[in-house]
C-alpha atoms as a PDB file:
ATOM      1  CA  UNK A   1       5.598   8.218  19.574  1.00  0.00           C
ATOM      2  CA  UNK A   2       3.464   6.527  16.962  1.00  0.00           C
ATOM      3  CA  UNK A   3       2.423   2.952  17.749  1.00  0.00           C
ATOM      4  CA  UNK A   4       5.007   1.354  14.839  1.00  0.00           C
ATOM      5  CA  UNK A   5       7.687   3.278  16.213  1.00  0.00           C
ATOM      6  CA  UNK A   6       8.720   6.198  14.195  1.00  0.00           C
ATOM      7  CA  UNK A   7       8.356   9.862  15.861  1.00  0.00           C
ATOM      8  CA  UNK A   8       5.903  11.989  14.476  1.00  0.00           C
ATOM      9  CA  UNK A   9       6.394  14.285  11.823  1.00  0.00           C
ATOM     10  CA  UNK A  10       4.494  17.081  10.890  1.00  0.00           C
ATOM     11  CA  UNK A  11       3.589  18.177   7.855  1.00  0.00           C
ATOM     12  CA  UNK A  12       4.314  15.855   4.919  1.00  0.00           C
ATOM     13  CA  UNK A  13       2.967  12.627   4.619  1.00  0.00           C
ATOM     14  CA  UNK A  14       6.421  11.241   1.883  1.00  0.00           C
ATOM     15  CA  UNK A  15       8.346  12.320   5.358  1.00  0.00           C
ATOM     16  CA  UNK A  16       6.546  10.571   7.535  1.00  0.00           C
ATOM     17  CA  UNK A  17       6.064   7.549   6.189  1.00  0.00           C
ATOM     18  CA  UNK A  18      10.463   8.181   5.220  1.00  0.00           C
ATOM     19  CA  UNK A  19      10.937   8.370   9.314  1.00  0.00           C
ATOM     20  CA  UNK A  20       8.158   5.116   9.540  1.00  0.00           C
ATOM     21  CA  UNK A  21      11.355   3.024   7.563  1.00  0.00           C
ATOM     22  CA  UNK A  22      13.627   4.636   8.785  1.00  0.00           C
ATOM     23  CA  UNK A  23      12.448   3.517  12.900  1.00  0.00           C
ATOM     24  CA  UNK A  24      11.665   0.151  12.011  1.00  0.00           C
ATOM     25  CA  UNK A  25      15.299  -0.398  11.103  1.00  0.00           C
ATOM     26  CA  UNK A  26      15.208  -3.948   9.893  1.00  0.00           C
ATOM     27  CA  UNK A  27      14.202  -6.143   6.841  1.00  0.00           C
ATOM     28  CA  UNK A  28      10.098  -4.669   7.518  1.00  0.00           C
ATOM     29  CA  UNK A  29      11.508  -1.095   6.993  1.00  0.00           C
ATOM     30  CA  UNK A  30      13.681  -2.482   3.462  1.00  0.00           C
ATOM     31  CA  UNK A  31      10.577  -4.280   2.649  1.00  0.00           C
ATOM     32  CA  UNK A  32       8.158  -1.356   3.347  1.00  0.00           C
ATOM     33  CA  UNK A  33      10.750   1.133   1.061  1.00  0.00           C
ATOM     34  CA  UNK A  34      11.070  -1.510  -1.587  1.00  0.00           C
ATOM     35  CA  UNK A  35       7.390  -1.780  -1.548  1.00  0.00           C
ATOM     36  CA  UNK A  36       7.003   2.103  -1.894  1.00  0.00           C
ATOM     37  CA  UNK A  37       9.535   2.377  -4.770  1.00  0.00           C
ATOM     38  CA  UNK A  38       6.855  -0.098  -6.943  1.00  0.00           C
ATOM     39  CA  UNK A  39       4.068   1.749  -5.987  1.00  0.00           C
ATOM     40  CA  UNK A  40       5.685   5.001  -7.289  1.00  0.00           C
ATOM     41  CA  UNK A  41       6.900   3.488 -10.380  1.00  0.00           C
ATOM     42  CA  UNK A  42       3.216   2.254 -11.165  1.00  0.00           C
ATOM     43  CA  UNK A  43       1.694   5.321 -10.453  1.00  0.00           C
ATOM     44  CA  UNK A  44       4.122   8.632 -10.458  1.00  0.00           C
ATOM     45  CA  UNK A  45       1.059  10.308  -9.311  1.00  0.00           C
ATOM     46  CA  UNK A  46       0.147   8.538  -6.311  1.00  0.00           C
ATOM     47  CA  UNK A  47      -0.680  10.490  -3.250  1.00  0.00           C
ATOM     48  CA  UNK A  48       1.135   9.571  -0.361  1.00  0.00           C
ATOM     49  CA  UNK A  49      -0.444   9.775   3.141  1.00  0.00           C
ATOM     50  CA  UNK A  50      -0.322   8.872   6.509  1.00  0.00           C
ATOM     51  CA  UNK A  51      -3.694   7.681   8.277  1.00  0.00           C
ATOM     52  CA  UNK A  52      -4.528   5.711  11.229  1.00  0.00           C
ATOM     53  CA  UNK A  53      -2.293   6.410  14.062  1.00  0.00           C
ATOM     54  CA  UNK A  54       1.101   6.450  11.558  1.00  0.00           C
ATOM     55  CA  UNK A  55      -0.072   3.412   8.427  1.00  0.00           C
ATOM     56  CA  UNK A  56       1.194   4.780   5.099  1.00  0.00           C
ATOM     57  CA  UNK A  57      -1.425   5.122   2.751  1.00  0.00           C
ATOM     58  CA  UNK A  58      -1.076   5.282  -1.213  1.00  0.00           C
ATOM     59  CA  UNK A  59      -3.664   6.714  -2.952  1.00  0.00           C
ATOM     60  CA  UNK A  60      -5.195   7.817  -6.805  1.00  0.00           C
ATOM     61  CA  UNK A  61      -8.293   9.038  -6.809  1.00  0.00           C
ATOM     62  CA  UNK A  62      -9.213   7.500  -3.245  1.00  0.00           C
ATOM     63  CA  UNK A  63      -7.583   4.914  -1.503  1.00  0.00           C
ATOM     64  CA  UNK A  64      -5.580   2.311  -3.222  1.00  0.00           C
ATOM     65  CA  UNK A  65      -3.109  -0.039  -0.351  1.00  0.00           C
ATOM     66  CA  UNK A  66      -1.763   0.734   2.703  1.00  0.00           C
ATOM     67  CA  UNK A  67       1.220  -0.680   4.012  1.00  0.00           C
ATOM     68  CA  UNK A  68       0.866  -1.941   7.610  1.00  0.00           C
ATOM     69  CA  UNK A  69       3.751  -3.475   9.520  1.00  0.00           C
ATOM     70  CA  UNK A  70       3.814  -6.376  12.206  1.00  0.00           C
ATOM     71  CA  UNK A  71       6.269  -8.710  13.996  1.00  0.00           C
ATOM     72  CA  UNK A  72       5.907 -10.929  11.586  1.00  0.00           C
ATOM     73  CA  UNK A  73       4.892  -8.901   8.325  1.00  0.00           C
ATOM     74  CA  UNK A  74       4.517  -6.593   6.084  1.00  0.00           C
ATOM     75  CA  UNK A  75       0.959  -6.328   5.025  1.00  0.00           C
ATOM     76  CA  UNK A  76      -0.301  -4.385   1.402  1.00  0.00           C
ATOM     77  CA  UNK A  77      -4.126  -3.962   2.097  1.00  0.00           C
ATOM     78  CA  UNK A  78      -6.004  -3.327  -1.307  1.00  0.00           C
ATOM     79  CA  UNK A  79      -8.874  -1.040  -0.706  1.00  0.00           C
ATOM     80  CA  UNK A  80     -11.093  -2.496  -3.707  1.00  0.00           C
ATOM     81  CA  UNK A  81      -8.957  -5.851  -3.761  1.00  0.00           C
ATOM     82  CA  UNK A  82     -11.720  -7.999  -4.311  1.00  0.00           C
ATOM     83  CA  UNK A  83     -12.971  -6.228  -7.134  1.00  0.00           C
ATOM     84  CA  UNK A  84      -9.318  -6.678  -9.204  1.00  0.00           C
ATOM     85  CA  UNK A  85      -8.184  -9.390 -11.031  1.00  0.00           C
ATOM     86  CA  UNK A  86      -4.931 -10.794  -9.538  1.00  0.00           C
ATOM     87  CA  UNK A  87      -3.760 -13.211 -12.442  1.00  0.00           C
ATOM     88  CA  UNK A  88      -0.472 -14.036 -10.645  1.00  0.00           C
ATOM     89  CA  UNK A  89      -2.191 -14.641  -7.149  1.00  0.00           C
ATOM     90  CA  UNK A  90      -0.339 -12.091  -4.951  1.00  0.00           C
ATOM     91  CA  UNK A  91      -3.224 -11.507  -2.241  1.00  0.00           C
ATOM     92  CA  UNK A  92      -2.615 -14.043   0.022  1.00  0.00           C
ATOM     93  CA  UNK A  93      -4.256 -12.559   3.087  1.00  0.00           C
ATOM     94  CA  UNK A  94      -7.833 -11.009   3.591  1.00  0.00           C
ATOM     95  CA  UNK A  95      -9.210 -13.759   1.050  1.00  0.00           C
ATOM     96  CA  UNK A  96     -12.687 -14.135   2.389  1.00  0.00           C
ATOM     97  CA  UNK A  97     -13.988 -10.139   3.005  1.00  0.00           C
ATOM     98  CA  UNK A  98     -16.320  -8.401  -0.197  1.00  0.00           C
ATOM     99  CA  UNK A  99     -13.980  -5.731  -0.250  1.00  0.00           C
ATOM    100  CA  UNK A 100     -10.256  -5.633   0.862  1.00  0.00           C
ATOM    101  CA  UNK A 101      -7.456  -8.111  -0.650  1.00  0.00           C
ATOM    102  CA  UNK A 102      -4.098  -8.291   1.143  1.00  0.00           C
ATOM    103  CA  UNK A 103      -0.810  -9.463   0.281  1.00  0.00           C
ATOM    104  CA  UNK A 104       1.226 -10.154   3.438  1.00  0.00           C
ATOM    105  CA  UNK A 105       5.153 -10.119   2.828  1.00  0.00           C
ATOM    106  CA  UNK A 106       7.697 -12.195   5.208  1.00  0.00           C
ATOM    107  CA  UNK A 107      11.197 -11.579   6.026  1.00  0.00           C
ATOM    108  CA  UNK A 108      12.965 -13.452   2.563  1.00  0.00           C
ATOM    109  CA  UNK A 109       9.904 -12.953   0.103  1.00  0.00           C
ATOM    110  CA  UNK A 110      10.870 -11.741  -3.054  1.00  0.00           C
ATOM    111  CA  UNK A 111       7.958  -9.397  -4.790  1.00  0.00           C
ATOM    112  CA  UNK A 112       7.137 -10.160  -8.600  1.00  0.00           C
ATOM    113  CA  UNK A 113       7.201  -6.778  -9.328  1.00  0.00           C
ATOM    114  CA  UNK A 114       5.666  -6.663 -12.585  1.00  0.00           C
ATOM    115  CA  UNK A 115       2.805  -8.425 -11.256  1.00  0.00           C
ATOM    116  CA  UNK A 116       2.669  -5.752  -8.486  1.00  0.00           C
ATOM    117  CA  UNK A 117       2.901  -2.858 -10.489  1.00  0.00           C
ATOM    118  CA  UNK A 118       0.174  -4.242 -12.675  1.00  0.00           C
ATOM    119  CA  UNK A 119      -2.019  -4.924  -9.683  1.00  0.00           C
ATOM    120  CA  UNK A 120      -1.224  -0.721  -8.359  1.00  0.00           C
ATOM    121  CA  UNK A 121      -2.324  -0.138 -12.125  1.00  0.00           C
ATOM    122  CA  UNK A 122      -5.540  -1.706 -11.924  1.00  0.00           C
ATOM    123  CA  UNK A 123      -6.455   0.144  -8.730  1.00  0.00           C
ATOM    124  CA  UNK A 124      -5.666   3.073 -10.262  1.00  0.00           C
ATOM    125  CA  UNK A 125      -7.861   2.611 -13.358  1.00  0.00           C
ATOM    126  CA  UNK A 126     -10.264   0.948 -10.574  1.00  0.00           C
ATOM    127  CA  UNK A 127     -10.900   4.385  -8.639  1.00  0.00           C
ATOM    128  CA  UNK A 128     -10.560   6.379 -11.807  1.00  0.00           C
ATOM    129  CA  UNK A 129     -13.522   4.690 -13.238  1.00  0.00           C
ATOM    130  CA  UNK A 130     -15.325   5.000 -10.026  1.00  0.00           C
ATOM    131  CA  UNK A 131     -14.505   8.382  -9.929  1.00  0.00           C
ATOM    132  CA  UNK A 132     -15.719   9.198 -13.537  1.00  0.00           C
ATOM    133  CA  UNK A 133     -18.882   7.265 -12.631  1.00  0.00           C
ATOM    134  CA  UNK A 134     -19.632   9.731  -9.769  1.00  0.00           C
ATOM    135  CA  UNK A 135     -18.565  12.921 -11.497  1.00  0.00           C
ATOM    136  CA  UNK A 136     -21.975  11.769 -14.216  1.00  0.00           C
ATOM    137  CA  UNK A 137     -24.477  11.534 -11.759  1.00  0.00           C
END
């Protein structure tokens, strides 16, 4: 068993992280899906994976969020957070690192999905850049 609950799946990653909702069973697994539905419709060519002992993983041209669940949570780690502008304020969580940004979601919270989608854009163009960058030298 994987430590959030959902039985291992070989093989694809989109299936995986399908069987990771699918165990959690409640409002973190709704949450988690609803949260993977933006992410797609920001990026249709996001890279779904599954790192870290079962935490879904979206990336673009390296790492963009994961999507970690808890009692209490569902958490969207930014990889490059602190380098994004977040006009709307989502990160709530991870404020104070030089790196990561996190927006933790609660049982009720309702997700300004524009903002979101804009913030999944900006990670995109974020690594693409970065990527570019590297490809020069």
């Amino acid at each position: 068993m994987k430590k959030n609950g959902a039985k291992e799946v070989e093989g694809d990653p989109s299936a995986q992280i399908d069987a990771t909702i699918e165990a959690l069973g409640d409002w973190r697994g709704r949450m988690l899906a609803h949260v993977r539905s933006i992410i797609r419709q920001a990026d249709p060519d996001v890279i779904e994976e599954v790192k870290w002992r079962g935490v879904p993983v979206w990336s673009h041209d390296g790492i963009l969020c994961t999507g970690e669940t808890y009692k209490q949570h569902v958490k969207m780690t930014f990889a490059q957070g602190a380098a994004l502008d977040d006009p709307s304020g989502l990160f709530n969580s991870s404020l104070d690192g030089n790196t990561r940004r996190a927006i933790d979601l609660h049982e009720g919270d309702t997700i300004d999905e524009n903002a979101l989608k804009a913030l999944i854009r900006a990670a995109v163009a974020l690594n693409t850049t970065k990527k570019a960058g590297r490809a020069k030298k």
